[in-house]
N, C-alpha and C. Protein backbone atom coordinates (compact mmCIF):
# COMPACT_ATOMS: atom_id res chain seq x y z
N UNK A 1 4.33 12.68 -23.39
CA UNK A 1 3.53 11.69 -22.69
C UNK A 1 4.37 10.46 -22.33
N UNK A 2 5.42 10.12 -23.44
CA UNK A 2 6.29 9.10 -22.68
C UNK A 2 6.61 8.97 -21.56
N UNK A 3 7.74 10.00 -21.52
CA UNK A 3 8.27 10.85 -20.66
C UNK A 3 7.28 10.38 -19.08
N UNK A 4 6.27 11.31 -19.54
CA UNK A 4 4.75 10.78 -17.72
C UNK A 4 5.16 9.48 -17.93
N UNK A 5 4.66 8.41 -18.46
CA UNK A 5 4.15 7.03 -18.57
C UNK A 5 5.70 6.43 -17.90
N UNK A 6 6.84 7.29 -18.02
CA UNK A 6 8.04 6.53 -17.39
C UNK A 6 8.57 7.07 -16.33
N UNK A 7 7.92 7.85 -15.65
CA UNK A 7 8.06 8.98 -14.35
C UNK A 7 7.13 8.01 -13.30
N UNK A 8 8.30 8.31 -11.92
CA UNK A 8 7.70 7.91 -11.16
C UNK A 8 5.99 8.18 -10.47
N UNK A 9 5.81 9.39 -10.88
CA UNK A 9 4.71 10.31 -10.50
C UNK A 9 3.58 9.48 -11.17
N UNK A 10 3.88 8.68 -12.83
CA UNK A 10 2.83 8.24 -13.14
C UNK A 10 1.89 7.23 -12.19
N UNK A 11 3.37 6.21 -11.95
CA UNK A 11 3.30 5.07 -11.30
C UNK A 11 2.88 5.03 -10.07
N UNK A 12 3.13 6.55 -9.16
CA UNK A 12 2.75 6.48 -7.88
C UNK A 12 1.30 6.69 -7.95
N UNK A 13 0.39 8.05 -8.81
CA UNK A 13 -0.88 7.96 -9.11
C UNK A 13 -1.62 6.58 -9.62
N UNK A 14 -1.23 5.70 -10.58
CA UNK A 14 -1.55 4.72 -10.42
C UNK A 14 -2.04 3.80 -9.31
N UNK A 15 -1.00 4.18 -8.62
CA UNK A 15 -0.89 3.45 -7.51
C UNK A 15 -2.05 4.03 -6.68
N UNK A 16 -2.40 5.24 -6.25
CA UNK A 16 -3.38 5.60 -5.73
C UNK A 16 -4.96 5.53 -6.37
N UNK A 17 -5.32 5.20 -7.65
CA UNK A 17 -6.46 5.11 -8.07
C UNK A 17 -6.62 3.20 -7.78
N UNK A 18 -5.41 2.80 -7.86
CA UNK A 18 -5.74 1.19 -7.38
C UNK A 18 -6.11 0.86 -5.94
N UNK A 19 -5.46 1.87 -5.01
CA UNK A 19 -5.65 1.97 -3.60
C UNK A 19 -7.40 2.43 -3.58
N UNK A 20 -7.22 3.28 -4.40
CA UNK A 20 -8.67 3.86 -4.22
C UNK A 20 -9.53 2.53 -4.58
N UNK A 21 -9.45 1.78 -6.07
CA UNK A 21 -10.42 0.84 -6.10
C UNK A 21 -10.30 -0.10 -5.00
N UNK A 22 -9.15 -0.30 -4.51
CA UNK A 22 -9.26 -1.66 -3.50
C UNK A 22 -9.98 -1.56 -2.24
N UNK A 23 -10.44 -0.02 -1.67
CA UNK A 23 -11.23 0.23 -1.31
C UNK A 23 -12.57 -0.17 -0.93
N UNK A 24 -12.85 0.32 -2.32
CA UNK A 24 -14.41 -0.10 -2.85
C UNK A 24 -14.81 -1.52 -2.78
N UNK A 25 -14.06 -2.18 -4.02
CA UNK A 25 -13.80 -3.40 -4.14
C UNK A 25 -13.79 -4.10 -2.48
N UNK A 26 -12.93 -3.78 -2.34
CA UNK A 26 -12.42 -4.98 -0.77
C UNK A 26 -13.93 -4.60 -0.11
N UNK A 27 -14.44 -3.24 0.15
CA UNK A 27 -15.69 -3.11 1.44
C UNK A 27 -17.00 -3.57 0.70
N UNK A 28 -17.09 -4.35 -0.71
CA UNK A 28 -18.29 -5.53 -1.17
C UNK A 28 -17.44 -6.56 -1.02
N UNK A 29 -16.88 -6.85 -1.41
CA UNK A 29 -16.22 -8.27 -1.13
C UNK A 29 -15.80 -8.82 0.12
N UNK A 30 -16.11 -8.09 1.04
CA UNK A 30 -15.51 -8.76 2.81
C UNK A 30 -17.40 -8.66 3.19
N UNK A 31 -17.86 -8.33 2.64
CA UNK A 31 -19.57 -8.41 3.19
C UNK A 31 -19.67 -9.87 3.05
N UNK A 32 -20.20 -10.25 4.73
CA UNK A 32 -20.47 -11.51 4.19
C UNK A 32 -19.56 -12.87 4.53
N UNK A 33 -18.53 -12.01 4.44
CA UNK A 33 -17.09 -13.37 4.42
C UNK A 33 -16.27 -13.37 5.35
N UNK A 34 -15.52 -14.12 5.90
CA UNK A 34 -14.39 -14.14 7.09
C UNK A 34 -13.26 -12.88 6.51
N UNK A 35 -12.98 -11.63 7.02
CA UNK A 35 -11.75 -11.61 6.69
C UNK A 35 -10.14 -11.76 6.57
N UNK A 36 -9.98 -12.50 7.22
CA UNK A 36 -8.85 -13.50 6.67
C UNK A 36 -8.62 -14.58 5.13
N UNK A 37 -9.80 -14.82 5.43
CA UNK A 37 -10.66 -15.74 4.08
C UNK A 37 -10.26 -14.74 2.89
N UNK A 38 -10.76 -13.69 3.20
CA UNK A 38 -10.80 -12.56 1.93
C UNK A 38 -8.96 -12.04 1.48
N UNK A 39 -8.79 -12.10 2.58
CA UNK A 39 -7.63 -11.62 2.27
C UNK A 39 -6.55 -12.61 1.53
N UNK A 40 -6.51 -13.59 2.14
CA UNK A 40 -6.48 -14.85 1.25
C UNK A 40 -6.61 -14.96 0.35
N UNK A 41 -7.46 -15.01 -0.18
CA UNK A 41 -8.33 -14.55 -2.01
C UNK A 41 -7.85 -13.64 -2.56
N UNK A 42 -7.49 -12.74 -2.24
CA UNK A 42 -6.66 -11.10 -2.59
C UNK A 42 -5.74 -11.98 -2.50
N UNK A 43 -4.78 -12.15 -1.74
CA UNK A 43 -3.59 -12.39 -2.49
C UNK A 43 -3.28 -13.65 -2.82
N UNK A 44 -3.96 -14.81 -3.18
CA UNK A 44 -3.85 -15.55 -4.23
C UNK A 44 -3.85 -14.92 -5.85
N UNK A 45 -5.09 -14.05 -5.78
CA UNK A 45 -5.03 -13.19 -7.29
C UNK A 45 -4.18 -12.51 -7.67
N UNK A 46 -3.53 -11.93 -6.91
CA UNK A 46 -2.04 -10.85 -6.96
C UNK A 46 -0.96 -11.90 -7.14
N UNK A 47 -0.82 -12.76 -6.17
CA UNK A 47 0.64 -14.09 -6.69
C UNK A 47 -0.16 -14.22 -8.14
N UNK A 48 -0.88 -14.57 -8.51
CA UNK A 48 -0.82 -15.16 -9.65
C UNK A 48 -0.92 -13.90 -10.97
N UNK A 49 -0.73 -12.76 -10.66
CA UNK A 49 -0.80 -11.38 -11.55
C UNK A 49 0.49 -11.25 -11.50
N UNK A 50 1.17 -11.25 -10.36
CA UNK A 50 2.39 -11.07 -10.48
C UNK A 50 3.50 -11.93 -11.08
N UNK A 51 3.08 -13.07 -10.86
CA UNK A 51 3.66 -14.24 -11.36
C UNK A 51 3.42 -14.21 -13.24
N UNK A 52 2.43 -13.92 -13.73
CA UNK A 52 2.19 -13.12 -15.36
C UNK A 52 3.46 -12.49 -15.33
N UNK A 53 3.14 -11.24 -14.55
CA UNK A 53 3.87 -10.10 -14.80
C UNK A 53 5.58 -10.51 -14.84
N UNK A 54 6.04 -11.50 -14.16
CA UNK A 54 7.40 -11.49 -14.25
C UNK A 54 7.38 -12.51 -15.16
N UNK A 55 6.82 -13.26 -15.76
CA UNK A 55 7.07 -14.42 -16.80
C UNK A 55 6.84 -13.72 -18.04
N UNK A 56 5.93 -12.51 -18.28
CA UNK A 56 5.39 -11.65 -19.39
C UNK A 56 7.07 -10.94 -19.52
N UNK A 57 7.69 -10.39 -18.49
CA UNK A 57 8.53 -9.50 -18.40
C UNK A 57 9.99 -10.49 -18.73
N UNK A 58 10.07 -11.39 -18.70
CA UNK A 58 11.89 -12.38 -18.77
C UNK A 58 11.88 -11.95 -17.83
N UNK A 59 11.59 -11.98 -16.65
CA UNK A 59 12.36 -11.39 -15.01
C UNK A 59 12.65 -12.31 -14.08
N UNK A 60 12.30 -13.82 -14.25
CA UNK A 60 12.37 -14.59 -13.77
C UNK A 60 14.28 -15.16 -13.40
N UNK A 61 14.60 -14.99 -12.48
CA UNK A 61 16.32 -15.04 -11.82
C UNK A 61 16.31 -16.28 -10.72
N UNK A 62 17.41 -17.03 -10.97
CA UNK A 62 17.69 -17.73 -9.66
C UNK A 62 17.45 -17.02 -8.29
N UNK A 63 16.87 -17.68 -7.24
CA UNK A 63 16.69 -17.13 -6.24
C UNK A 63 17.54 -16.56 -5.55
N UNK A 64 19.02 -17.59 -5.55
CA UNK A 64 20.29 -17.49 -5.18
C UNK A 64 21.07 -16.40 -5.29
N UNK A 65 20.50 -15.18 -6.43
CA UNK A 65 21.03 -13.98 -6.94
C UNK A 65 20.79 -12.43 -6.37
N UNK A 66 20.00 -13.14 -5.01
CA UNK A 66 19.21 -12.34 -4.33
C UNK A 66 19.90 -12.07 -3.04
N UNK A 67 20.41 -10.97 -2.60
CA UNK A 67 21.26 -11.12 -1.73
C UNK A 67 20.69 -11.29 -0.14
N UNK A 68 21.02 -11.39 1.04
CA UNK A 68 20.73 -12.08 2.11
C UNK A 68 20.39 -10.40 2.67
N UNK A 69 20.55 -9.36 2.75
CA UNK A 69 19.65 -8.18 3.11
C UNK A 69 18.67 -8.06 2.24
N UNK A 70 18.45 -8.09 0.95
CA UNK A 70 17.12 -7.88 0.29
C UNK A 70 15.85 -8.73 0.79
N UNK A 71 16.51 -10.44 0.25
CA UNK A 71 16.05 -11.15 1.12
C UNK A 71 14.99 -10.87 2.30
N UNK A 72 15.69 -10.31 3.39
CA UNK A 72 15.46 -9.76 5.14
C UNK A 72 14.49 -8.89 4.73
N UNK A 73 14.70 -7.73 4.04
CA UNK A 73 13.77 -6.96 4.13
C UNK A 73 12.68 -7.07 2.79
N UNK A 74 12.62 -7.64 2.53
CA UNK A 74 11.79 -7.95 1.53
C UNK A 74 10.81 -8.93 2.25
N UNK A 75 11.13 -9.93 3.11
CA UNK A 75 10.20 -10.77 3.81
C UNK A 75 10.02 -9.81 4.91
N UNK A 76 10.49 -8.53 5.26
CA UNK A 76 10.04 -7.87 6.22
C UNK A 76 9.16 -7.27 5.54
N UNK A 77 9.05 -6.75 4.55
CA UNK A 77 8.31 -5.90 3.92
C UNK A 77 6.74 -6.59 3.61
N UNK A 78 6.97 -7.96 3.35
CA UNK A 78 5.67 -8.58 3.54
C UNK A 78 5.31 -8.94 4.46
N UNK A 79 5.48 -9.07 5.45
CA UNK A 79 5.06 -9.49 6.93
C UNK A 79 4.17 -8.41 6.78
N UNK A 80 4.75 -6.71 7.17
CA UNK A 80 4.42 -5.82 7.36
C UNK A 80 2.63 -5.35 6.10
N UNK A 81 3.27 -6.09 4.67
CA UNK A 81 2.00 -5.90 3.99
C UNK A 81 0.86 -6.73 4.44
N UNK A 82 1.23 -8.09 4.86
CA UNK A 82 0.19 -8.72 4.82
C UNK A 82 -0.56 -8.47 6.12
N UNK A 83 -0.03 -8.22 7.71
CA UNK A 83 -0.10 -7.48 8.61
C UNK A 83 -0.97 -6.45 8.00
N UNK A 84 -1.20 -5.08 7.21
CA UNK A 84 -1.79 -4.31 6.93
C UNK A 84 -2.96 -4.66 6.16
N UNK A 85 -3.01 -6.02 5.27
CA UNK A 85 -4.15 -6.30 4.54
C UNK A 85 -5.25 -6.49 5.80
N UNK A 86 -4.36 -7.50 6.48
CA UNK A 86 -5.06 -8.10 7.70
C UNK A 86 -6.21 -7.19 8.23
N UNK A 87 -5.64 -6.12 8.49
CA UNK A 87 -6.22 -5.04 9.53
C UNK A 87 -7.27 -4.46 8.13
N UNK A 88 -6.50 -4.04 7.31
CA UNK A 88 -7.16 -3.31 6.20
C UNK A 88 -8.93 -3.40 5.87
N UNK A 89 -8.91 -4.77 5.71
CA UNK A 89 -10.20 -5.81 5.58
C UNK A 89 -10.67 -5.89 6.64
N UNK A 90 -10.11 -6.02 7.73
CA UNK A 90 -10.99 -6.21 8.97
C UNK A 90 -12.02 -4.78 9.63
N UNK A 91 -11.20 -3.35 8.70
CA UNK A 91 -11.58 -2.16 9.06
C UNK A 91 -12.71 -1.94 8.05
N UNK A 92 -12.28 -2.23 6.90
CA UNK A 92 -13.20 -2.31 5.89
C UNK A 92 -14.66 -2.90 6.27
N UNK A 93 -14.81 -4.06 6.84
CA UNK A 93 -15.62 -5.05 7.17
C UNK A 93 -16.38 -4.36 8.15
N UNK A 94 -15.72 -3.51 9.42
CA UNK A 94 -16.69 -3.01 10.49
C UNK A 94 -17.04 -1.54 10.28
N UNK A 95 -16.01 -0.60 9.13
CA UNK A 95 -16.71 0.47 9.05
C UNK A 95 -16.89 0.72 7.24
N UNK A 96 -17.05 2.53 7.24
CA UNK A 96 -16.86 2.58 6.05
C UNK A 96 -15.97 2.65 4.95
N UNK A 97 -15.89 3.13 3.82
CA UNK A 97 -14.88 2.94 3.14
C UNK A 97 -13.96 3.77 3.42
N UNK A 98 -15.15 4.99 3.00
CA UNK A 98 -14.89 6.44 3.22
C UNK A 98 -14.34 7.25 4.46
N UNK A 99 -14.20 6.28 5.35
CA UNK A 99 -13.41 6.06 6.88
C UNK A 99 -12.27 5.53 7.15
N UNK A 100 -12.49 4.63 6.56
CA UNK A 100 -11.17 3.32 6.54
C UNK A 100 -9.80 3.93 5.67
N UNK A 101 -10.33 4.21 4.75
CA UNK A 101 -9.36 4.46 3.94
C UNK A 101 -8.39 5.84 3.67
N UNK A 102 -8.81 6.83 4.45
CA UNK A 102 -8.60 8.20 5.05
C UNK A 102 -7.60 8.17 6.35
N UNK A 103 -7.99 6.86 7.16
CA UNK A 103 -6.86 6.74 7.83
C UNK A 103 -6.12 5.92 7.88
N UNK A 104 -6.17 4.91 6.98
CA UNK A 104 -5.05 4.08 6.22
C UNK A 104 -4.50 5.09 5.78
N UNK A 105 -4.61 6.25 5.37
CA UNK A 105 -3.52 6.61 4.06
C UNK A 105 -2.46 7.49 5.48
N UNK A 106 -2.88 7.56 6.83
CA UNK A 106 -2.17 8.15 7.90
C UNK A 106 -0.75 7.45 7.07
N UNK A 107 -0.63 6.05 6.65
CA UNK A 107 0.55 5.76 5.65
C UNK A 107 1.66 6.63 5.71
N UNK A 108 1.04 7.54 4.54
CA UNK A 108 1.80 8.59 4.09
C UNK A 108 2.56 9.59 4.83
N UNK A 109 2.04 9.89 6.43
CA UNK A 109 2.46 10.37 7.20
C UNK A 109 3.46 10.23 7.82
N UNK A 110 3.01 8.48 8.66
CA UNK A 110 4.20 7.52 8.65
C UNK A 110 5.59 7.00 8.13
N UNK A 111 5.46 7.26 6.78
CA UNK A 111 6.39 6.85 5.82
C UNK A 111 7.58 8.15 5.73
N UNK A 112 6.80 9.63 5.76
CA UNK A 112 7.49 10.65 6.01
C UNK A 112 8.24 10.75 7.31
N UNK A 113 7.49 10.62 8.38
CA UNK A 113 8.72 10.69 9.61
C UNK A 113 9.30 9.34 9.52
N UNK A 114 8.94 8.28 9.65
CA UNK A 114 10.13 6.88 9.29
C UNK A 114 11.34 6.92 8.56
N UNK A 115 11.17 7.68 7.39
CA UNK A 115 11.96 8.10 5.97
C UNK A 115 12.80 9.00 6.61
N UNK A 116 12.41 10.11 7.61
CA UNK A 116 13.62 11.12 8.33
C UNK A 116 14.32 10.58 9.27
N UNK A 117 13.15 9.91 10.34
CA UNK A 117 14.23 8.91 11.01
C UNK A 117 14.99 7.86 11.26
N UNK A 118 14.55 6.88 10.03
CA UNK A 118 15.52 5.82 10.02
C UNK A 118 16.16 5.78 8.77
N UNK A 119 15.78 6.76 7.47
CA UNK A 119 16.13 6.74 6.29
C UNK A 119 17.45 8.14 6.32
N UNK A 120 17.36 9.09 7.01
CA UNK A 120 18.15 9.78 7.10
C UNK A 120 17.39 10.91 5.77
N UNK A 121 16.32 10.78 5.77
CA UNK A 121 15.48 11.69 4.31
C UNK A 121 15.33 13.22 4.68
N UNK A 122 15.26 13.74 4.10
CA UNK A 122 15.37 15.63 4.49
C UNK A 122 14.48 16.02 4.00
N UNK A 123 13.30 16.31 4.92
CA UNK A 123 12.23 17.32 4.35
C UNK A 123 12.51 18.49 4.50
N UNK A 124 11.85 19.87 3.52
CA UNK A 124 11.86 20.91 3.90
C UNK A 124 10.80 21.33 4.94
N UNK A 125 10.62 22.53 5.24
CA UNK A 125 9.08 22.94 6.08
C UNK A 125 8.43 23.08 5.55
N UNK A 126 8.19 23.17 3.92
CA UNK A 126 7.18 23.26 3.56
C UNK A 126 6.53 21.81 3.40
N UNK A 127 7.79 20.69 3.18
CA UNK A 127 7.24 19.52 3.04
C UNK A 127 6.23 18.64 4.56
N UNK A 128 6.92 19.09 5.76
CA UNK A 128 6.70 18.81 7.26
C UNK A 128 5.09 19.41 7.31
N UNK A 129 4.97 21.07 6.50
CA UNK A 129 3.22 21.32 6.32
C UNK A 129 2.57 20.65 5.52
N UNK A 130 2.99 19.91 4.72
CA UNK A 130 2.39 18.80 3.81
C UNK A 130 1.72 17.82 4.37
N UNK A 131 3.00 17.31 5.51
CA UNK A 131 2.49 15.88 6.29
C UNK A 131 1.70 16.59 7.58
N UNK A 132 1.51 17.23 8.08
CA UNK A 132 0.85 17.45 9.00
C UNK A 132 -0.42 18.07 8.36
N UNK A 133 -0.45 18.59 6.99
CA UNK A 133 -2.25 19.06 6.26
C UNK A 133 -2.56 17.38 6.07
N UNK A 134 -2.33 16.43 5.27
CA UNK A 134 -2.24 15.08 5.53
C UNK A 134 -3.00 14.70 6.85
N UNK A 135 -2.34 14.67 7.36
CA UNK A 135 -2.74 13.82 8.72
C UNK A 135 -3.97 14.72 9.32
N UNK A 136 -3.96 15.90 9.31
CA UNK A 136 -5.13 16.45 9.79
C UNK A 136 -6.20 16.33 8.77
N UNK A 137 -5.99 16.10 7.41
CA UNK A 137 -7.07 15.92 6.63
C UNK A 137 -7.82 14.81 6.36
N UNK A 138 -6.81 13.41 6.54
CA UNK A 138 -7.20 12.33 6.51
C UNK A 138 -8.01 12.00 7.81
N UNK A 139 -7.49 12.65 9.16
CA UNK A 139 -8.63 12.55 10.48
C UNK A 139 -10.13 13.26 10.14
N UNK A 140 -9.69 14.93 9.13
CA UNK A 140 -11.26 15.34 9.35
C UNK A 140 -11.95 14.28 8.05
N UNK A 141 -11.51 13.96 7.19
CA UNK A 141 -12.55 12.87 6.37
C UNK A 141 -13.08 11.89 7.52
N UNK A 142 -11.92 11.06 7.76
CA UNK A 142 -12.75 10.07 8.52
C UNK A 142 -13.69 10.26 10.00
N UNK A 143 -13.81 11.58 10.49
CA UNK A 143 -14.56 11.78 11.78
C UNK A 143 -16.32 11.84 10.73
N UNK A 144 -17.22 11.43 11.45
CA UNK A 144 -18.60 11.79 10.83
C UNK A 144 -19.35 11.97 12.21
C-alpha cells in the first residue's frame, strides 16, 4: 500500500475524484453568483491551502532559485489554469454538471496529441484507441 500511496497513479486518481468534487461543488456554488466572483473565491482558498501546504512541507525557497524558463512556463501554466477556471464556472453556471464536465475532461485528449506534438511523447495504437474512446465518450455523456 505504500508503494500505491507513492505512485503516481495514486495521485493522478486523486486528482480525478477532486475534479469530480469540484464539479459538484463549483455547479451549487456559482448558483446565484457572478462567475468570476466565484472563481475568485476558489482560488483565494487554494492560495491559502497551498500556502499551508508549502509552510507544513519546509518548501518555502528564495524566489531567485527559480530559474527564468520555469518561471515562463509556470506563469504560462497559470494563465492557461485560470483561463480554464474562467470558462469552467461559467459552463458550470449555464449547464449541467454532468455535461460540463465530460467535456472538460476533452483535457485528456488534448494533452495526448499536445504531448506528441510539442512534447515529442510516443503513443502506441493502442494508446491513440484510448484517446479517441475518450473523446467519443466524453461527447456521448455530454449529448442529452
Amino acid at each position: 500500500m505504500r508503494a500505491f500511496v507513492g505512485s503516481w497513479q495514486f495521485w493522478a486518481l486523486g486528482a480525478a475524484v477532486f475534479a469530480a468534487l469540484t464539479a459538484i461543488f463549483g455547479k451549487v456554488g456559482v448558483s446565484g453568483i457572478n462567475t468570476d466572483l466565484a472563481t475568485f473565491i476558489r482560488t483565494v482558498v487554494i492560495l491559502a491551502i497551498i500556502a499551508l501546504v508549502v509552510t507544513a512541507g519546509g518548501e518555502w525557497r528564495p524566489l531567485d532559485e527559480v530559474s527564468p524558463k520555469a518561471w515562463l512556463f509556470l506563469i504560462l501554466s497559470g494563465l492557461a489554469t485560470g483561463a480554464s477556471w474562467l470558462c469552467y464556472f461559467r459552463a458550470l453556471q449555464i449547464g449541467d454538471a454532468g455535461q460540463v464536465a465530460p467535456l472538460d475532461k476533452l483535457s485528456v485528449v488534448m494533452v495526448a496529441v499536445f504531448g506528441a506534438v510539442f512534447l515529442g511523447e510516443r503513443l502506441s495504437a493502442l494508446n491513440w484507441l484510448g484517446v479517441v474512446l475518450i473523446a467519443g465518450g466524453a461527447v456521448l455523456v455530454a449529448v442529452r
